[in-house]
N, C-alpha and C. Protein backbone atom coordinates (compact mmCIF):
# COMPACT_ATOMS: atom_id res chain seq x y z
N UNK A 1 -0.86 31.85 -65.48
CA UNK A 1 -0.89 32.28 -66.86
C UNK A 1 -0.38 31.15 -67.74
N UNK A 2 -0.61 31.38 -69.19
CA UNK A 2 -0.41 30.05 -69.83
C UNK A 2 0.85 30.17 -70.19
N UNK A 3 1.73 28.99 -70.50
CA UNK A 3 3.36 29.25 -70.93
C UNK A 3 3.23 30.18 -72.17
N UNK A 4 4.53 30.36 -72.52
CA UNK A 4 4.44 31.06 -73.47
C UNK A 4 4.46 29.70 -75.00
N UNK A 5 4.62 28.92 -74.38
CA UNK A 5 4.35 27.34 -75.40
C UNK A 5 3.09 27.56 -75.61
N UNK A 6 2.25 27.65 -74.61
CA UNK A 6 0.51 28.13 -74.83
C UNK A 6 0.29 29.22 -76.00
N UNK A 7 0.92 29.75 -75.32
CA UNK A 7 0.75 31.67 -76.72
C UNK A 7 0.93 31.06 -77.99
N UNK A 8 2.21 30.41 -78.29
CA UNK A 8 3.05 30.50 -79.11
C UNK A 8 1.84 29.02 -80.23
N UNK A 9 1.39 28.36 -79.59
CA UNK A 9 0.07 27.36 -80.37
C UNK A 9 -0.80 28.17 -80.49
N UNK A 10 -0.90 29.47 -80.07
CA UNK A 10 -2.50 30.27 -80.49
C UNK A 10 -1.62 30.90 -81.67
N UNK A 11 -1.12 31.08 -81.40
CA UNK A 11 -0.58 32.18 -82.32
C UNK A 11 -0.06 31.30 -84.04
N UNK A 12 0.21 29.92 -83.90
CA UNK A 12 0.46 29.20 -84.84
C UNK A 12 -0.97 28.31 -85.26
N UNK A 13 -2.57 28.90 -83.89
CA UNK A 13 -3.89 28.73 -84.50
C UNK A 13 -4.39 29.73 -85.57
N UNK A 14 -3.34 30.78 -85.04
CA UNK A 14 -3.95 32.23 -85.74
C UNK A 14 -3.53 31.79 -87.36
N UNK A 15 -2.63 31.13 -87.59
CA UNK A 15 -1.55 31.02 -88.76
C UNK A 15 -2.15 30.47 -89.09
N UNK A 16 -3.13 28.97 -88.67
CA UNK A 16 -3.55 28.27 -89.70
C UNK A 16 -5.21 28.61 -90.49
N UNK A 17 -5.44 29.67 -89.80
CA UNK A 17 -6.89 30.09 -90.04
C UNK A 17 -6.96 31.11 -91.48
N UNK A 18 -5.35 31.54 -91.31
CA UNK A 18 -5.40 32.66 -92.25
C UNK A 18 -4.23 32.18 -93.51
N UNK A 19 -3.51 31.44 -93.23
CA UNK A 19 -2.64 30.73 -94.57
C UNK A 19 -3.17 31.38 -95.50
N UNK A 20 -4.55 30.38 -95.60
CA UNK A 20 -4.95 30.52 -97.20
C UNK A 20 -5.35 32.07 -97.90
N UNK A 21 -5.20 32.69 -97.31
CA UNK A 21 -5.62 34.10 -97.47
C UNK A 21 -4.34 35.20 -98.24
N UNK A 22 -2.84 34.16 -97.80
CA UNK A 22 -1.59 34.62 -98.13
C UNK A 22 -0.88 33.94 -99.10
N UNK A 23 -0.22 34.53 -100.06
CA UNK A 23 0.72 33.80 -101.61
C UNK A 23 1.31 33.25 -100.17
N UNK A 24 2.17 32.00 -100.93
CA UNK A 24 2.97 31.13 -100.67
C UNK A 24 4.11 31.66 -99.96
N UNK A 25 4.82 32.71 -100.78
CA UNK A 25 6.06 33.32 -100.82
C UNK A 25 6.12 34.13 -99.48
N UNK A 26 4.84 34.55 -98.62
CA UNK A 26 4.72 35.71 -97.48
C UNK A 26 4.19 34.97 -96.72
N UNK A 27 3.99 33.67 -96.94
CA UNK A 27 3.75 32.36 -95.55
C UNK A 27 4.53 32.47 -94.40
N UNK A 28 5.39 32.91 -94.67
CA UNK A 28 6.69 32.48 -93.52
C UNK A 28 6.47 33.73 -92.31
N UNK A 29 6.51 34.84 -93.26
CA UNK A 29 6.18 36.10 -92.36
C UNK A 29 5.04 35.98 -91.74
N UNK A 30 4.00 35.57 -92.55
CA UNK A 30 2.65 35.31 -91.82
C UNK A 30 2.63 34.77 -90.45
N UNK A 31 3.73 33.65 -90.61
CA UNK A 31 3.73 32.33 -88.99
C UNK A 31 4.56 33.51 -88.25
N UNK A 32 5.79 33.95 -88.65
CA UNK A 32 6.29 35.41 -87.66
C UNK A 32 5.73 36.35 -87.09
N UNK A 33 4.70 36.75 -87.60
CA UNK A 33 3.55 37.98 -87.30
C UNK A 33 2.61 37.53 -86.27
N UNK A 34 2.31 36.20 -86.51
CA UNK A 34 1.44 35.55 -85.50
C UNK A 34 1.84 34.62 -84.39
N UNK A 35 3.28 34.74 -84.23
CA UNK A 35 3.51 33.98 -83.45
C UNK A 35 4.00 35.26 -82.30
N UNK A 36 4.31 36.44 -83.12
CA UNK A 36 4.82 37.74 -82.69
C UNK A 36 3.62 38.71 -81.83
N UNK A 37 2.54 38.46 -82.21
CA UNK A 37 1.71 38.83 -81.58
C UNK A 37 1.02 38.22 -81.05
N UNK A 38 1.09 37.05 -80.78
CA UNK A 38 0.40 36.12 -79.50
C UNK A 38 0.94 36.31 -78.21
N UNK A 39 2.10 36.39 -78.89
CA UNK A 39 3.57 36.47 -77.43
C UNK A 39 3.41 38.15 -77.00
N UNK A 40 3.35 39.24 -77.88
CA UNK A 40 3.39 40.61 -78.01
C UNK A 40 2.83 41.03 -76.36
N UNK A 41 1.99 40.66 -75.85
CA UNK A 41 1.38 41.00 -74.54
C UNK A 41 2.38 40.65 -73.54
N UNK A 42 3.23 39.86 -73.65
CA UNK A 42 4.22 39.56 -72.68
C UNK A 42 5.23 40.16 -72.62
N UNK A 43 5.56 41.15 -73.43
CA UNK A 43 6.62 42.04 -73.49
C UNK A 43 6.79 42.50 -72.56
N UNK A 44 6.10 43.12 -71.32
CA UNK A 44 5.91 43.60 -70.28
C UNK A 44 6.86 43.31 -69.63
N UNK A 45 7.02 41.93 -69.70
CA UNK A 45 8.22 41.63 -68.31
C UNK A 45 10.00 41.93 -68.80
N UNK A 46 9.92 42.75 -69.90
CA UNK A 46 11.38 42.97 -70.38
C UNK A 46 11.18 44.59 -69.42
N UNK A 47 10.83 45.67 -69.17
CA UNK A 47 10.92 46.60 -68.37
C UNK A 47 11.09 46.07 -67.09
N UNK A 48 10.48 45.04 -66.17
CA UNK A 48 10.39 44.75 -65.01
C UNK A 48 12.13 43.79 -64.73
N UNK A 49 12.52 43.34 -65.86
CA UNK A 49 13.59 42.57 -65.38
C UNK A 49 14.58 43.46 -65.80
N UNK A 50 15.09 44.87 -65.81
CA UNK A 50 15.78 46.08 -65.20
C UNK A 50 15.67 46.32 -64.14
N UNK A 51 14.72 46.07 -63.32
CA UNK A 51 14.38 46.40 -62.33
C UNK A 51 14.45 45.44 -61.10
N UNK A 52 14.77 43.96 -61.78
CA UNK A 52 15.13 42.99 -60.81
C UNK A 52 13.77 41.91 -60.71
N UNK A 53 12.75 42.54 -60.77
CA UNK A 53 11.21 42.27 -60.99
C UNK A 53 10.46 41.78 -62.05
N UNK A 54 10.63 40.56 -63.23
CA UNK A 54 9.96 40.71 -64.12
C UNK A 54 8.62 40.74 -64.31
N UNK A 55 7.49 40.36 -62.65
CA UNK A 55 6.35 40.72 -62.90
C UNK A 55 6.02 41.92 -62.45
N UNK A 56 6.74 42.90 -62.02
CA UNK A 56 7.06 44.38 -62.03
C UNK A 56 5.83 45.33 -62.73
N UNK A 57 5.52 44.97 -63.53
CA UNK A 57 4.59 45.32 -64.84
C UNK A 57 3.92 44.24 -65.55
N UNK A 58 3.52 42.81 -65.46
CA UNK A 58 3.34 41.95 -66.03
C UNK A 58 1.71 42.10 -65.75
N UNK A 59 0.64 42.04 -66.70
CA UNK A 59 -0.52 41.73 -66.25
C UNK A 59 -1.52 43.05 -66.23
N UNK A 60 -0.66 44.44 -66.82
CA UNK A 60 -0.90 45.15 -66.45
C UNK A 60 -1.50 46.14 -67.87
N UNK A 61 -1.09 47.14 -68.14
CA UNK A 61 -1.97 47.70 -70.23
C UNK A 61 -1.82 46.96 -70.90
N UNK A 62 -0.60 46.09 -71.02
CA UNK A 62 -0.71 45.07 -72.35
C UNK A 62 -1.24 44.23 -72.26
N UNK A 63 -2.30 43.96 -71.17
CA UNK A 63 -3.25 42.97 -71.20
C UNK A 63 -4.04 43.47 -70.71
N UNK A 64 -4.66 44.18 -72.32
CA UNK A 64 -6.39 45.19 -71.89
C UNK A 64 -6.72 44.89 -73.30
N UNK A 65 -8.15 45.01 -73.24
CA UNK A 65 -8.69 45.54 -74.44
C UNK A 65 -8.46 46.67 -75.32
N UNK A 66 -8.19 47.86 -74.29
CA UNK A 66 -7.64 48.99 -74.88
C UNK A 66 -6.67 48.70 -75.77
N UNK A 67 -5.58 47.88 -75.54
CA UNK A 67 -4.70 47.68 -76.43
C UNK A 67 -4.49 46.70 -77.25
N UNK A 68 -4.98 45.64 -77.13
CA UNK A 68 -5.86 45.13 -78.63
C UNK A 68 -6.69 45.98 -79.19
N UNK A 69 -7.23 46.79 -79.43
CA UNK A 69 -8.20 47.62 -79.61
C UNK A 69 -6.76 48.78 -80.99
N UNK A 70 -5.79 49.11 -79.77
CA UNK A 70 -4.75 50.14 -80.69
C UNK A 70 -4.51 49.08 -81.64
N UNK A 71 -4.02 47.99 -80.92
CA UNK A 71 -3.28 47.08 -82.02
C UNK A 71 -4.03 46.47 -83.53
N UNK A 72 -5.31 46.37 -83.12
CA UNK A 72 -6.10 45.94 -84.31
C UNK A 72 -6.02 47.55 -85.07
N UNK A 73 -6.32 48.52 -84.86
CA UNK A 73 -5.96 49.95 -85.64
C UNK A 73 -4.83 49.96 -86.26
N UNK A 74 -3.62 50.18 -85.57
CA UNK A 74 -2.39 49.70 -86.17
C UNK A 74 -1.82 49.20 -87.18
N UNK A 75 -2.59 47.74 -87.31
CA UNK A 75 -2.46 46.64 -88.28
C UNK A 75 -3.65 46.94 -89.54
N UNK A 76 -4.46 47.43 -89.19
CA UNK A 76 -5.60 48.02 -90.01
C UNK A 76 -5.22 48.83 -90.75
N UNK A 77 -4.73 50.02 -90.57
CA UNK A 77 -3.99 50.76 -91.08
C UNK A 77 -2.43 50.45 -92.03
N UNK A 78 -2.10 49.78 -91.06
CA UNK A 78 -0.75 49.59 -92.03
C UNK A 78 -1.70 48.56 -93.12
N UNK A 79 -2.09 47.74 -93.18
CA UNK A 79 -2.70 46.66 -94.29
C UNK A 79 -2.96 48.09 -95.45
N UNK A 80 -3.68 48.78 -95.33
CA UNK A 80 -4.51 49.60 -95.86
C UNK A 80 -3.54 49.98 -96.74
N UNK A 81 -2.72 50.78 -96.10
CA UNK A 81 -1.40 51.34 -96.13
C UNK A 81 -0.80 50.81 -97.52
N UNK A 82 -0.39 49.34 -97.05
CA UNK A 82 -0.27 47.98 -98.06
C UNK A 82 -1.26 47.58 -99.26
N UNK A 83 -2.38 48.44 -99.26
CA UNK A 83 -3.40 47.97 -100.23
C UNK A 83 -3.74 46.61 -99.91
N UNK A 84 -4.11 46.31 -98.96
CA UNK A 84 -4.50 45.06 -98.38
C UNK A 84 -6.34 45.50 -97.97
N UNK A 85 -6.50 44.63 -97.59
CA UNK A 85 -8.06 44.54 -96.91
C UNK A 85 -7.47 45.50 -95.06
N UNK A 86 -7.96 46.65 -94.90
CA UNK A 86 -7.47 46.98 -93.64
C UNK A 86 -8.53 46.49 -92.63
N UNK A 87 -9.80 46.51 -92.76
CA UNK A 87 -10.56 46.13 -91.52
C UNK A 87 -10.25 44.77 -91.14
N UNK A 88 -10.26 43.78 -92.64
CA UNK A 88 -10.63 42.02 -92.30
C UNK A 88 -8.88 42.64 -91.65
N UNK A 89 -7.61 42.64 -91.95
CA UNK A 89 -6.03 42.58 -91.27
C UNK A 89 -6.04 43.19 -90.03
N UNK A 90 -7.07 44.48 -89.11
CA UNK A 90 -7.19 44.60 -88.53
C UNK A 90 -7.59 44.06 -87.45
N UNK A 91 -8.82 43.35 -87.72
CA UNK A 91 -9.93 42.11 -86.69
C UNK A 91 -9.09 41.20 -86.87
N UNK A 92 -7.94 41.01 -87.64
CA UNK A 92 -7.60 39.68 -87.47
C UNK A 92 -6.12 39.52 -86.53
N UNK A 93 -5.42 41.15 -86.50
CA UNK A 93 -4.37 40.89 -85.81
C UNK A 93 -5.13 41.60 -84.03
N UNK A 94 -6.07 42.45 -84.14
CA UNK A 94 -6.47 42.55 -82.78
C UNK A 94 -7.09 41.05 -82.13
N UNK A 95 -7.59 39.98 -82.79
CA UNK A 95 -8.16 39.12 -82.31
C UNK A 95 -7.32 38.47 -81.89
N UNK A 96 -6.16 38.40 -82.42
CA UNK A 96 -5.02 37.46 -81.83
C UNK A 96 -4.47 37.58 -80.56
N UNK A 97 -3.75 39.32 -80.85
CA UNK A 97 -3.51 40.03 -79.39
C UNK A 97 -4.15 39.58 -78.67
N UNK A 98 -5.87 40.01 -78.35
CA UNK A 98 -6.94 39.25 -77.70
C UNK A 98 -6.77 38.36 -77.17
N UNK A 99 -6.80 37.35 -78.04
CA UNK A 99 -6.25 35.87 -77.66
C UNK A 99 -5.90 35.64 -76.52
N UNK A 100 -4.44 35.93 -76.33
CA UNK A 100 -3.71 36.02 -75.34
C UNK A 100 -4.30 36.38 -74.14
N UNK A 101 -4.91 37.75 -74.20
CA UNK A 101 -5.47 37.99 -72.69
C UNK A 101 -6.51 37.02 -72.64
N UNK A 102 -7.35 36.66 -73.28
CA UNK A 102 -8.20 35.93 -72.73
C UNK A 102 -7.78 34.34 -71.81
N UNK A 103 -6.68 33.92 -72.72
CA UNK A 103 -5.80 32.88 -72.31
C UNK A 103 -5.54 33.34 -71.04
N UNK A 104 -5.39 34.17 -70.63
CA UNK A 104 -4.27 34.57 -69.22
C UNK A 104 -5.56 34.72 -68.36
N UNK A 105 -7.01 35.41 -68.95
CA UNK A 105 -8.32 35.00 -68.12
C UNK A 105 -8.65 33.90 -67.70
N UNK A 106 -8.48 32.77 -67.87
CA UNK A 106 -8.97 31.30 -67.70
C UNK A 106 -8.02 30.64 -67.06
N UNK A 107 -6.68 31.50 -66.09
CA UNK A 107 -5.57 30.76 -65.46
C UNK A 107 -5.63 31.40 -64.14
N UNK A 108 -5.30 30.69 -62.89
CA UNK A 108 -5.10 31.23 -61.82
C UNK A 108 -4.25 31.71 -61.47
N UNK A 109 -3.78 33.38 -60.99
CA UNK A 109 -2.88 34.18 -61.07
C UNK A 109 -2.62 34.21 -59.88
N UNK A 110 -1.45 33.52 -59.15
CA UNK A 110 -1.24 34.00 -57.59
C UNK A 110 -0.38 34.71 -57.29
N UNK A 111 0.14 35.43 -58.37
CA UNK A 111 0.97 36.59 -58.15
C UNK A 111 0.67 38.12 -58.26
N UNK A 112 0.10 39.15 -57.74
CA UNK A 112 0.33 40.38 -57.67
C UNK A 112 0.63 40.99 -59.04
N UNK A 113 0.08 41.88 -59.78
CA UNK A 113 -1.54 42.14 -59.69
C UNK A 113 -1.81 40.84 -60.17
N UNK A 114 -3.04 40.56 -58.97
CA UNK A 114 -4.15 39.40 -59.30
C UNK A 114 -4.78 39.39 -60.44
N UNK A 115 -4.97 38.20 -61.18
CA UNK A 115 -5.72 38.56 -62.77
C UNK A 115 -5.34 39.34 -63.98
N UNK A 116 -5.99 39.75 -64.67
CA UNK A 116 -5.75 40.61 -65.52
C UNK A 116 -6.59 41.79 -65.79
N UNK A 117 -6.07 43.13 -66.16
CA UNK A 117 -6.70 44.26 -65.55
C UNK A 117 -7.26 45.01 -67.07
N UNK A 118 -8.18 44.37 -67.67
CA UNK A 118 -8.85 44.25 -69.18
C UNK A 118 -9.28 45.66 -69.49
N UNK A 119 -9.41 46.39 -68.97
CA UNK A 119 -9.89 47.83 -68.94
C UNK A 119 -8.14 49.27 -68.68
């Protein structure tokens, strides 16, 4: 899987695609949001390291489509919420999530569960 140095440059690709879309003043949150949800799929291994195991759960719903899928809803909604554009804030924070799994598709996983389980 890719470091989380990997995530953490998609997630500061995600930032530079959408800057211009944000006042000046909500820039900062912008690079937080996207650096927050590049990484967001890796959360997984905070349950598994209670357990002694941090790939315990690693690899496993938070790296599906299904849940990019909630997450772009989510963000869609709250934008909306915000009087923002909800579909374009939606496609744009599920694509990120995305991101990530796809990143973790294109790496060789020799640890248990093998791959990533996208469904």
């Amino acid at each position: 899987m890719p470091s989380p140095i990997g995530h953490t440059l998609a997630g500061l690709c995600g930032f530079l695609l959408t800057q211009r879309y944000v006042i000046p003043q909500k820039q900062v949150w912008l690079l937080v949001g996207c650096v927050l949800l590049s990484l967001l799929p890796d959360f997984d291994v905070l349950p598994g390291l209670l357990f002694g195991d941090p790939r315990l759960f690693h690899h496993q719903g938070t790296h599906s489509v299904t849940v990019a899928v909630m997450v772009a809803l989510f963000i869609g909604c709250l934008a909306a919420w915000c009087r923002l554009r909800g579909l374009w804030w939606g496609a744009w924070g599920g694509s990120l999530y995305l991101g990530h799994v796809i990143l973790d598709i294109f790496v060789n996983d020799p640890s248990p569960p093998f791959g990533v389980q996208l469904l």
